[in-house]
Protein backbone atom coordinates (compact mmCIF):
# COMPACT_ATOMS: atom_id res chain seq x y z
CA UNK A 1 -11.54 -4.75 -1.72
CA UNK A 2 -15.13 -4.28 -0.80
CA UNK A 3 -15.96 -1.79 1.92
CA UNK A 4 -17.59 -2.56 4.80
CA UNK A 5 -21.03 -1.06 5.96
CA UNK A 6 -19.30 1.74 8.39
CA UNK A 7 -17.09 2.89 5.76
CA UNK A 8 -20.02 2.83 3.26
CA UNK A 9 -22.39 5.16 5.09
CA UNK A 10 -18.89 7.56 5.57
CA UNK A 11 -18.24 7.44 1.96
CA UNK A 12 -22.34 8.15 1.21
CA UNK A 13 -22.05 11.07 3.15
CA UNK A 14 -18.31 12.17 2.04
CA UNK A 15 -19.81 12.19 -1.82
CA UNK A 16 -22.73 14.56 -0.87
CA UNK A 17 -19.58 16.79 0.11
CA UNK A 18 -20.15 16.69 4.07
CA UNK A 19 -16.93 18.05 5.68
CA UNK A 20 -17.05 16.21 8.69
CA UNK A 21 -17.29 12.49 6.87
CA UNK A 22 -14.58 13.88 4.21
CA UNK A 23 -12.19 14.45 7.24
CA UNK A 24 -13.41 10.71 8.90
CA UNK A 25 -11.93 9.07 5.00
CA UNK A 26 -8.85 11.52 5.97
CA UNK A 27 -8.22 10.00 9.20
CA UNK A 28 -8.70 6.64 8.22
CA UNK A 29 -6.47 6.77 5.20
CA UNK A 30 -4.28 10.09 5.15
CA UNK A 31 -1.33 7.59 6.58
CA UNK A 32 -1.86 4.55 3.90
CA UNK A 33 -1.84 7.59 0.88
CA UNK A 34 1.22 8.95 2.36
CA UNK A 35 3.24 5.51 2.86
CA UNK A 36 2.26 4.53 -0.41
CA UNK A 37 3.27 7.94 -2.35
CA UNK A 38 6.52 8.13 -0.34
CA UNK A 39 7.37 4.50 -1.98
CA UNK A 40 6.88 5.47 -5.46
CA UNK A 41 8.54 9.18 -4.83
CA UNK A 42 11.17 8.09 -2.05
CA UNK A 43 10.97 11.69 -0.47
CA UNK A 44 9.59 11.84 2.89
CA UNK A 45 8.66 16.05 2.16
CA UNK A 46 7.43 15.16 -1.43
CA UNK A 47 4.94 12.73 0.17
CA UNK A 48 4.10 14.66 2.81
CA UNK A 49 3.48 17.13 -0.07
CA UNK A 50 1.52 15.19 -2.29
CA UNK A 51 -0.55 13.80 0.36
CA UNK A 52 -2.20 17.21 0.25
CA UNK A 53 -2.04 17.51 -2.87
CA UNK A 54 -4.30 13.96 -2.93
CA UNK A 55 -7.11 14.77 -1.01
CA UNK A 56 -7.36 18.10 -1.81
CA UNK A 57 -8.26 16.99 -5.10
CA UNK A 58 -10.45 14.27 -3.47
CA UNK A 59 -12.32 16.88 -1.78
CA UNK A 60 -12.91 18.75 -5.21
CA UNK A 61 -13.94 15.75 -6.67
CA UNK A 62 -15.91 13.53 -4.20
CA UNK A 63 -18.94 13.72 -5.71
CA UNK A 64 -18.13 11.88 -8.61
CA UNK A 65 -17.46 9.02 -6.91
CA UNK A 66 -19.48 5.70 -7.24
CA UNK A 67 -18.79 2.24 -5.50
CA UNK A 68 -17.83 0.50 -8.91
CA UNK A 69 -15.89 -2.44 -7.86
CA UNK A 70 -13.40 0.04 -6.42
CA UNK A 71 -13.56 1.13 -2.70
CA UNK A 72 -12.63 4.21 -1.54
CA UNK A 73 -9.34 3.69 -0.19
CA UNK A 74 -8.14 2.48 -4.01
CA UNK A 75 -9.84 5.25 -5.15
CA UNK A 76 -7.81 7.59 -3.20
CA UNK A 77 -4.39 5.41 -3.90
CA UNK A 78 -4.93 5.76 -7.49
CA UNK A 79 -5.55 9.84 -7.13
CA UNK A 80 -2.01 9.67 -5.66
CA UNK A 81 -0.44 7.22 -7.53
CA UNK A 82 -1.35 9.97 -10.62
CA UNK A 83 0.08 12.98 -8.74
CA UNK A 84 3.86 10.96 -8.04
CA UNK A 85 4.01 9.56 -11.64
CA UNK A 86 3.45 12.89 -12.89
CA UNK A 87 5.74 14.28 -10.27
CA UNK A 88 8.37 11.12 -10.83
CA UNK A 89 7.99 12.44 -15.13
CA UNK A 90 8.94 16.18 -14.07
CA UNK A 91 11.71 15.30 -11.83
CA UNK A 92 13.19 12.56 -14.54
CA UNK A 93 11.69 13.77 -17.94
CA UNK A 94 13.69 10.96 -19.55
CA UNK A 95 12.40 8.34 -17.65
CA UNK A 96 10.66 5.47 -19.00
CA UNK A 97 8.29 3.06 -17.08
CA UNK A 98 9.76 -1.05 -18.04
CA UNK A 99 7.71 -3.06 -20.23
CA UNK A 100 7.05 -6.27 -19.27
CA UNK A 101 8.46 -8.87 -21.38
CA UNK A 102 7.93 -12.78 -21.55
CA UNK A 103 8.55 -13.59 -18.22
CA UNK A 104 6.83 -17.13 -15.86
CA UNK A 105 3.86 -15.49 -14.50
CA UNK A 106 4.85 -17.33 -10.73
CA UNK A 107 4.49 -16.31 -7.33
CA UNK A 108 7.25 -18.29 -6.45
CA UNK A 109 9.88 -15.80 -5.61
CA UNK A 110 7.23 -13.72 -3.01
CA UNK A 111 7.88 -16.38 -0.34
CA UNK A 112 11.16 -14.39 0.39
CA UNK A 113 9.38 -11.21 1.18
CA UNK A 114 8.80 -11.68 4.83
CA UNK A 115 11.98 -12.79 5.64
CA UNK A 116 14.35 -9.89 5.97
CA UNK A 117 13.74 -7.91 9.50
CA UNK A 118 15.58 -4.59 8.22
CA UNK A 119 12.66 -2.15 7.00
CA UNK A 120 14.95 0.14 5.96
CA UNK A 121 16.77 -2.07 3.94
CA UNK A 122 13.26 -3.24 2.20
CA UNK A 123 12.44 0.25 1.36
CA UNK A 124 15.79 1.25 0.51
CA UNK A 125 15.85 -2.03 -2.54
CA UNK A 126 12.45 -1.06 -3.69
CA UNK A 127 13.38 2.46 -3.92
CA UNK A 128 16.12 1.34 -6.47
CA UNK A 129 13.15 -0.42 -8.78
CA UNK A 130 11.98 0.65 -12.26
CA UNK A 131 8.74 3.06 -11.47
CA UNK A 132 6.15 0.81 -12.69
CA UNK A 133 7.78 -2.59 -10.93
CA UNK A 134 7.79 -0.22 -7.30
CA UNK A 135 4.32 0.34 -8.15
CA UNK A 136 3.07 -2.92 -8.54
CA UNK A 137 5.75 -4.14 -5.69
CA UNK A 138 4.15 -1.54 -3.28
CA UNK A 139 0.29 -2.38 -4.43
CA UNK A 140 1.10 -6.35 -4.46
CA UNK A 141 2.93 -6.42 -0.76
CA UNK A 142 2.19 -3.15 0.76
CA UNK A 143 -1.41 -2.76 0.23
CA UNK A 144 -2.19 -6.42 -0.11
CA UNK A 145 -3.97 -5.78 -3.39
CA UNK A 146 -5.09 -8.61 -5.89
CA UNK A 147 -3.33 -9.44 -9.24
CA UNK A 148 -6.75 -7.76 -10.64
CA UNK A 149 -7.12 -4.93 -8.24
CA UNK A 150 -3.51 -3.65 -9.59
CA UNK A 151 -4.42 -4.20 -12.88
CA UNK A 152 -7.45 -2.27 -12.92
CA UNK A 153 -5.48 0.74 -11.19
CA UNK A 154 -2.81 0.02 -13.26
CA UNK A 155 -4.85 -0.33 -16.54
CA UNK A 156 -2.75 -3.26 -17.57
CA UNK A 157 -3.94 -7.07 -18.13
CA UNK A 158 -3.75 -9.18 -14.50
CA UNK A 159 -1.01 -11.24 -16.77
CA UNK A 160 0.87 -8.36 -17.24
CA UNK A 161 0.85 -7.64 -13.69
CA UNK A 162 2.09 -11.03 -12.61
CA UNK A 163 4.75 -10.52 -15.51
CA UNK A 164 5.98 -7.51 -13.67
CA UNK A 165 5.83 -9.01 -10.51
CA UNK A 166 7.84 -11.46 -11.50
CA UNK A 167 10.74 -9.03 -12.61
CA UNK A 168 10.73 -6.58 -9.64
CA UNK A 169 11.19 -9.54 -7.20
CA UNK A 170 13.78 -10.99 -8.87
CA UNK A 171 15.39 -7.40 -9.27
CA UNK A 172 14.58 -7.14 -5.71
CA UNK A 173 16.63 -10.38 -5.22
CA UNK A 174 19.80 -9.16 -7.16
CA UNK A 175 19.79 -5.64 -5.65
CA UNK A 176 19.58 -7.41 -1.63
CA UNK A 177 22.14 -10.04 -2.56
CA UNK A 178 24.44 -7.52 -3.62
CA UNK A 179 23.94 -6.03 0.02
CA UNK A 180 24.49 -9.07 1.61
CA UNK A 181 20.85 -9.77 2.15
CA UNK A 182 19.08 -12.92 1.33
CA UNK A 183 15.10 -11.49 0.90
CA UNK A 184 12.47 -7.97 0.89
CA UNK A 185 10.39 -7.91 4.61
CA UNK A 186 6.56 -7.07 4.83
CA UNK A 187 6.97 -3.34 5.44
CA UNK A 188 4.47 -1.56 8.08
CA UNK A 189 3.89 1.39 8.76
CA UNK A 190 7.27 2.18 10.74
CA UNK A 191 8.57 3.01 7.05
CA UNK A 192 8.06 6.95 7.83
CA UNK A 193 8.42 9.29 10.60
CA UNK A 194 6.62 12.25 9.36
CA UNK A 195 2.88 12.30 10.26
CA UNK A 196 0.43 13.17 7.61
CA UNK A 197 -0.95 16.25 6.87
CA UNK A 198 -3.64 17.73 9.06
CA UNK A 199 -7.90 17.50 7.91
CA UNK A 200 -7.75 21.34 8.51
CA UNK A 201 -5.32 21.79 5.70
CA UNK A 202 -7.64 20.32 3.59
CA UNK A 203 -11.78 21.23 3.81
């Protein structure tokens, strides 16, 4: 996702450590961190939590950031997506992230995800995904990131991403017909109630 000129000049100042532009990248993405942490944690406290957590370590490390095909906001999305898998590891030790196996590499089951109305039902079926198909699920449809966008985050092959896609949204199928549902909604940000943490909490 390239950034636009505003945010560029923001993030030029931000890296030279300037408090005021640091808590300008806070306002404009302090929400987007949180929703996204609170998908792969499903713990409205724990993402409140690690929210902090993200861009207090932002803060620290700001100045090592450079505009290398990866804008800011991704840049910040990966620093959280870090903090809950390490979180997700100490909370289930035992856990394993799915391989992906040899599956059609087809977008054909996404044209369900706008259909269902129910946000809370969306979040609730994602919530019940493997870690790394809720990640790519989240990144894919919540943050409207590209095949290679996730896989650069990700640090997997864009194939290997659509492979993955592939099983979480027919998982996602399985898990709403079960409920009676037929499909996974676009999900906004009505998905949590708690606002983000506060700029003076963090600089």
């Amino acid at each position: 996702m390239a950034q636009e000129a505003g945010e560029s000049a923001v993030v030029a100042l931000a890296v030279t450590r300037d408090p005021e532009a640091f808590a300008k990248l806070y306002e404009l993405y302090a929400a987007r961190v949180q929703r996204h942490i609170y998908y792969l944690v499903g713990n409205a406290q724990e993402a409140h939590d690690l929210t902090s957590e993200t861009f207090l370590r932002a803060w620290r490390v700001i100045d090592r950031y450079e505009d290398r095909g990866v804008s800011i906001a991704s840049w910040l999305l990966k620093i959280g997506h870090n903090l809950a898998a390490k979180h997700l590891n100490k909370r289930r030790p035992h856990a394993s992230l799915e391989e992906a196996g040899e599956y059609p590499a087809t977008d054909r089951s996404s044209n369900f995800v706008e259909a269902v109305c129910d946000v809370d039902v969306a979040r609730n079926a994602v919530l019940q995904l493997p870690d790394i198909q809720r990640q790519v699920i989240v990144w894919r449809f919540i943050e409207n990131m590209s095949y290679d966008e996730v896989a650069q985050l990700l640090g997997r092959p864009s194939a290997t991403i659509r492979v993955i896609q592939f099983r979480a949204l027919k998982r996602l199928r399985e898990i709403l017909e079960g409920q009676g549902e037929a499909a996974v909604p676009s999900v906004d940000d009505r998905v949590l109630g708690r606002p983000p943490v506060m700029v003076n909490e963090l600089v």
